[in-house]
C-alpha atoms as a PDB file:
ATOM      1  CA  UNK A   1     -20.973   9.313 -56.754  1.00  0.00           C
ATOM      2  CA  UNK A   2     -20.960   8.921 -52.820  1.00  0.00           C
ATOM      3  CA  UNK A   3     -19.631   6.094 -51.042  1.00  0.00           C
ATOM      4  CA  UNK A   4     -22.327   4.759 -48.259  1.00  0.00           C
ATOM      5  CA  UNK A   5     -21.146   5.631 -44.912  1.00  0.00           C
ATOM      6  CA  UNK A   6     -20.385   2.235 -42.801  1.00  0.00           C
ATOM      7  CA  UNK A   7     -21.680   1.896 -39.340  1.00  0.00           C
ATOM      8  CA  UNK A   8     -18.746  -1.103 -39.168  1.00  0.00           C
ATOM      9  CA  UNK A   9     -16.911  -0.341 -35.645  1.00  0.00           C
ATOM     10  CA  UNK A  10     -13.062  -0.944 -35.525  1.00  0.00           C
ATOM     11  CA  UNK A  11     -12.362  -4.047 -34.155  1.00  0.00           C
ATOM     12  CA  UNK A  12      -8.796  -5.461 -33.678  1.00  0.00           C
ATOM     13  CA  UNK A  13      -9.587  -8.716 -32.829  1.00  0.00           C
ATOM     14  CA  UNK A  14      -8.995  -8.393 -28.837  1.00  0.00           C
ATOM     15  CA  UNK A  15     -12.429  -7.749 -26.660  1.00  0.00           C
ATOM     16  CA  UNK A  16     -12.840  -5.939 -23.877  1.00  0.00           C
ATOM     17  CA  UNK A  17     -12.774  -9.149 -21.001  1.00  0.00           C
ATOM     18  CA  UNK A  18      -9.343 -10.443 -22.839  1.00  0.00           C
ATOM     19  CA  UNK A  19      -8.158  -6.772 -21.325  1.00  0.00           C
ATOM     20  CA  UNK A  20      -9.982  -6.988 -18.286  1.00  0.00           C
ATOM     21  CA  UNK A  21      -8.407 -10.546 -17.767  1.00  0.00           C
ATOM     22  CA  UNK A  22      -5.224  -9.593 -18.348  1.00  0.00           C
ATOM     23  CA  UNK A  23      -5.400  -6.696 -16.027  1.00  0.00           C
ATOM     24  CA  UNK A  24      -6.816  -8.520 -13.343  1.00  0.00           C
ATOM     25  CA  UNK A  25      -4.425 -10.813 -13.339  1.00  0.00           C
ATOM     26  CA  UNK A  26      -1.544  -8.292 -13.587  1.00  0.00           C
ATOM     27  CA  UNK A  27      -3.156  -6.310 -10.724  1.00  0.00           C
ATOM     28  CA  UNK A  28      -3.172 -10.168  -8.195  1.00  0.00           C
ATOM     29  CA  UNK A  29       0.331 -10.698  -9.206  1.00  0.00           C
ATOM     30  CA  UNK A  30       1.282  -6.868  -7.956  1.00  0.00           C
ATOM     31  CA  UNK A  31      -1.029  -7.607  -4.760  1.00  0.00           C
ATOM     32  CA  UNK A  32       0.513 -11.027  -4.265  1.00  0.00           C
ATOM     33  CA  UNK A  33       4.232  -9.152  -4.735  1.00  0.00           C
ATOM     34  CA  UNK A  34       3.444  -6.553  -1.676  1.00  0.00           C
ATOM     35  CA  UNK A  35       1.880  -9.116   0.639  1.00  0.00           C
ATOM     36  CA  UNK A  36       4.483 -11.698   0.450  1.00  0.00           C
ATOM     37  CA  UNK A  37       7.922 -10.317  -0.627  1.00  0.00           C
ATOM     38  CA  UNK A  38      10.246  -8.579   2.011  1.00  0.00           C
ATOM     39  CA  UNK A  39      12.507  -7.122  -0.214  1.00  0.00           C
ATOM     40  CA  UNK A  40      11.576  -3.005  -0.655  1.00  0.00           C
ATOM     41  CA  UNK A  41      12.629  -2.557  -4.131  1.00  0.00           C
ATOM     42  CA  UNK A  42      10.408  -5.932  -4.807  1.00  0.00           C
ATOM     43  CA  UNK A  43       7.637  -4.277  -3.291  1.00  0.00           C
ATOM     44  CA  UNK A  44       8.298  -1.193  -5.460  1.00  0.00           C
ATOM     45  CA  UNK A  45       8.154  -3.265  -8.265  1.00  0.00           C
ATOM     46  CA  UNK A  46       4.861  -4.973  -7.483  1.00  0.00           C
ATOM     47  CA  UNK A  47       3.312  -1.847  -6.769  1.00  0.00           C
ATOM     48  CA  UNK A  48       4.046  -0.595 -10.692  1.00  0.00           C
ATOM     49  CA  UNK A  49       2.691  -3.589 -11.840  1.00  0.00           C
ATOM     50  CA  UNK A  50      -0.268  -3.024  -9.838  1.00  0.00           C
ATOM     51  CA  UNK A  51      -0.498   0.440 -11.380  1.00  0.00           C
ATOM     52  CA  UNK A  52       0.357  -0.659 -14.688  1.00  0.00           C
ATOM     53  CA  UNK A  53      -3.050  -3.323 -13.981  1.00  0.00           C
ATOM     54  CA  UNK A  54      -5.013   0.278 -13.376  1.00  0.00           C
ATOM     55  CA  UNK A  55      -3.398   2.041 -16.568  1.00  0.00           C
ATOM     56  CA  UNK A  56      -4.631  -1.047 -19.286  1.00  0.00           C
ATOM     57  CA  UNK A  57      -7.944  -1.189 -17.560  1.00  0.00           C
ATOM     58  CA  UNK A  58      -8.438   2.661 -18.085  1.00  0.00           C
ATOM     59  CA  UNK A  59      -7.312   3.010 -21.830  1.00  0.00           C
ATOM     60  CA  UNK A  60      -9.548  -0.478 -22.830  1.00  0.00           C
ATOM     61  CA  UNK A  61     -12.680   1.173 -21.164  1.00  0.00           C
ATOM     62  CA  UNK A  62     -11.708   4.267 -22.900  1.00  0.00           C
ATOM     63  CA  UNK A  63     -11.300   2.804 -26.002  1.00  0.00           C
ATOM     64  CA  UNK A  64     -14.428   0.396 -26.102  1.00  0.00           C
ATOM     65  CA  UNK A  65     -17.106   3.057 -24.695  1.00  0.00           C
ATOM     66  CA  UNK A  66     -15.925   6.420 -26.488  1.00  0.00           C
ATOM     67  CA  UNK A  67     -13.079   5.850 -28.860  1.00  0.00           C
ATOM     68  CA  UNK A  68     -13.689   9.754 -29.282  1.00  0.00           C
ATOM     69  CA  UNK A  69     -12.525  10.967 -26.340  1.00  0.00           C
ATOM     70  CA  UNK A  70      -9.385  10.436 -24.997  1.00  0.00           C
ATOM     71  CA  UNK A  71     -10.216  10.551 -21.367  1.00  0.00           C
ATOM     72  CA  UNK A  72      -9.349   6.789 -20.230  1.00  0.00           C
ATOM     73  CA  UNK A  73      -5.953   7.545 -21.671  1.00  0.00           C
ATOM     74  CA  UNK A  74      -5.411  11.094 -20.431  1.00  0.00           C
ATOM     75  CA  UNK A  75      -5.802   9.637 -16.992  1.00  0.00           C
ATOM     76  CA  UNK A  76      -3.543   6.782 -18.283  1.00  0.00           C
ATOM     77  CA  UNK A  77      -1.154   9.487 -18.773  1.00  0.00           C
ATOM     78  CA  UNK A  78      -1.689  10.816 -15.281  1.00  0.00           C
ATOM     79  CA  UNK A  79      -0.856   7.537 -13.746  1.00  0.00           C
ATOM     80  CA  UNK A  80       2.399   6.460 -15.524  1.00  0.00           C
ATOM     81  CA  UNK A  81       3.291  10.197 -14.210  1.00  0.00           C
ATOM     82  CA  UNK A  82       2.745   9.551 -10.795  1.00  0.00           C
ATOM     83  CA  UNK A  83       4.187   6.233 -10.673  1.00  0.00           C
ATOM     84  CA  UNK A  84       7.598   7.642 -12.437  1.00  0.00           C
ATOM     85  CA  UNK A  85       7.561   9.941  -8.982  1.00  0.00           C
ATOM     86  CA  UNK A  86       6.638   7.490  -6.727  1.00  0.00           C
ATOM     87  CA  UNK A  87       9.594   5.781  -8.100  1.00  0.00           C
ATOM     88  CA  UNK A  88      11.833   8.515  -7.802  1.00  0.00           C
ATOM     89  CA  UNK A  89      10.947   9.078  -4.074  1.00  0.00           C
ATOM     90  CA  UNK A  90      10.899   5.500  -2.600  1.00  0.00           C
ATOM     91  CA  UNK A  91      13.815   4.628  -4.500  1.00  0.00           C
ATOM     92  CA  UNK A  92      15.522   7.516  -3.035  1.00  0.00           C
ATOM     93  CA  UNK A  93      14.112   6.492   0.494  1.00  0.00           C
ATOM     94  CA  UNK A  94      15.054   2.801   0.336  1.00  0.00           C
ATOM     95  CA  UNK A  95      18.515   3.728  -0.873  1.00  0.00           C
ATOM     96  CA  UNK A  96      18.754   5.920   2.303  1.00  0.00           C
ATOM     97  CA  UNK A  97      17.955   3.331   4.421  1.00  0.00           C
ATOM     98  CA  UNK A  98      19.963   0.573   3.040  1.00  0.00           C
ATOM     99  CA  UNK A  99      22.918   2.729   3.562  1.00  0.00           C
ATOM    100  CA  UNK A 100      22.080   3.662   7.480  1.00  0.00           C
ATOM    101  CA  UNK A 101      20.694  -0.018   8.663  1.00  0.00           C
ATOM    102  CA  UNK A 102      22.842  -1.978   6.089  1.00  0.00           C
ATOM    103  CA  UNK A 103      19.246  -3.945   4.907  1.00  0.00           C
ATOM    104  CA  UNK A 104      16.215  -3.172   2.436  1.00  0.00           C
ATOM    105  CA  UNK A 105      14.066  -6.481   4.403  1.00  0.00           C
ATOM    106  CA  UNK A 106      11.364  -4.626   5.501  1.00  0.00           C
ATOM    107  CA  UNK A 107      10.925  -6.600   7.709  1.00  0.00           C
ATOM    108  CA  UNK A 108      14.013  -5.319   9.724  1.00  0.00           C
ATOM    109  CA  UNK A 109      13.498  -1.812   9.726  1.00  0.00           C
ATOM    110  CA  UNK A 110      10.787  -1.268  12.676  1.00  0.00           C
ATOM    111  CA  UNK A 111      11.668   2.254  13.785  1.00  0.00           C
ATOM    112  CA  UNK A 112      11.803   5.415  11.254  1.00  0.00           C
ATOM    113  CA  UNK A 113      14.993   6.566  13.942  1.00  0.00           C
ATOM    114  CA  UNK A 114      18.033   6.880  12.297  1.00  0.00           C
END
């Protein structure tokens, strides 16, 4: 005896605009963090968040137009990647400065001379 194939898709309860939502709203607190904080390493921090926003958006598309393919979160992948580098490098940088000029206020550091 064969069991009927179902055409049921996989639902977990969460749609598509709940994601959406919550990644816009991610993305305007990591645009709200750059434009109004003077702190670098605050900055730094918005700006993950920001990419974080991109990396939900990407795997919820993926998931809700071909569950198949796993190109939304291959590119998911790609981002977290480059964000653990930009990290690395402004980190690094910031550090640097805070240890020649004595401040991480962007605000205060005008020139790139050391």
């Amino acid at each position: 005896m064969m069991l009927p194939l179902l055409q049921e898709s996989v639902t977990t309860g969460v749609e598509l605009q709940q994601y959406v939502f919550l990644s816009a709203i991610l993305f305007s607190i990591g645009v709200y963090g750059v434009l109004a904080r003077r702190n670098a390493v605050l900055i730094l921090m918005s700006v993950e968040l920001m990419l974080n926003a991109v990396s939900i958006n990407m795997v919820a598309f993926a998931v809700y137009t071909a569950p198949s393919l796993f190109v939304g979160i291959i590119f998911a992948i790609f981002i977290i990647t480059i964000a653990a580098a930009e990290v690395g490098l402004a980190l690094g940088i910031v550090l640097r400065v805070f240890r020649n000029r004595g401040t991480a206020n962007v605000d205060e550091i005008d020139s790139l001379k050391w």
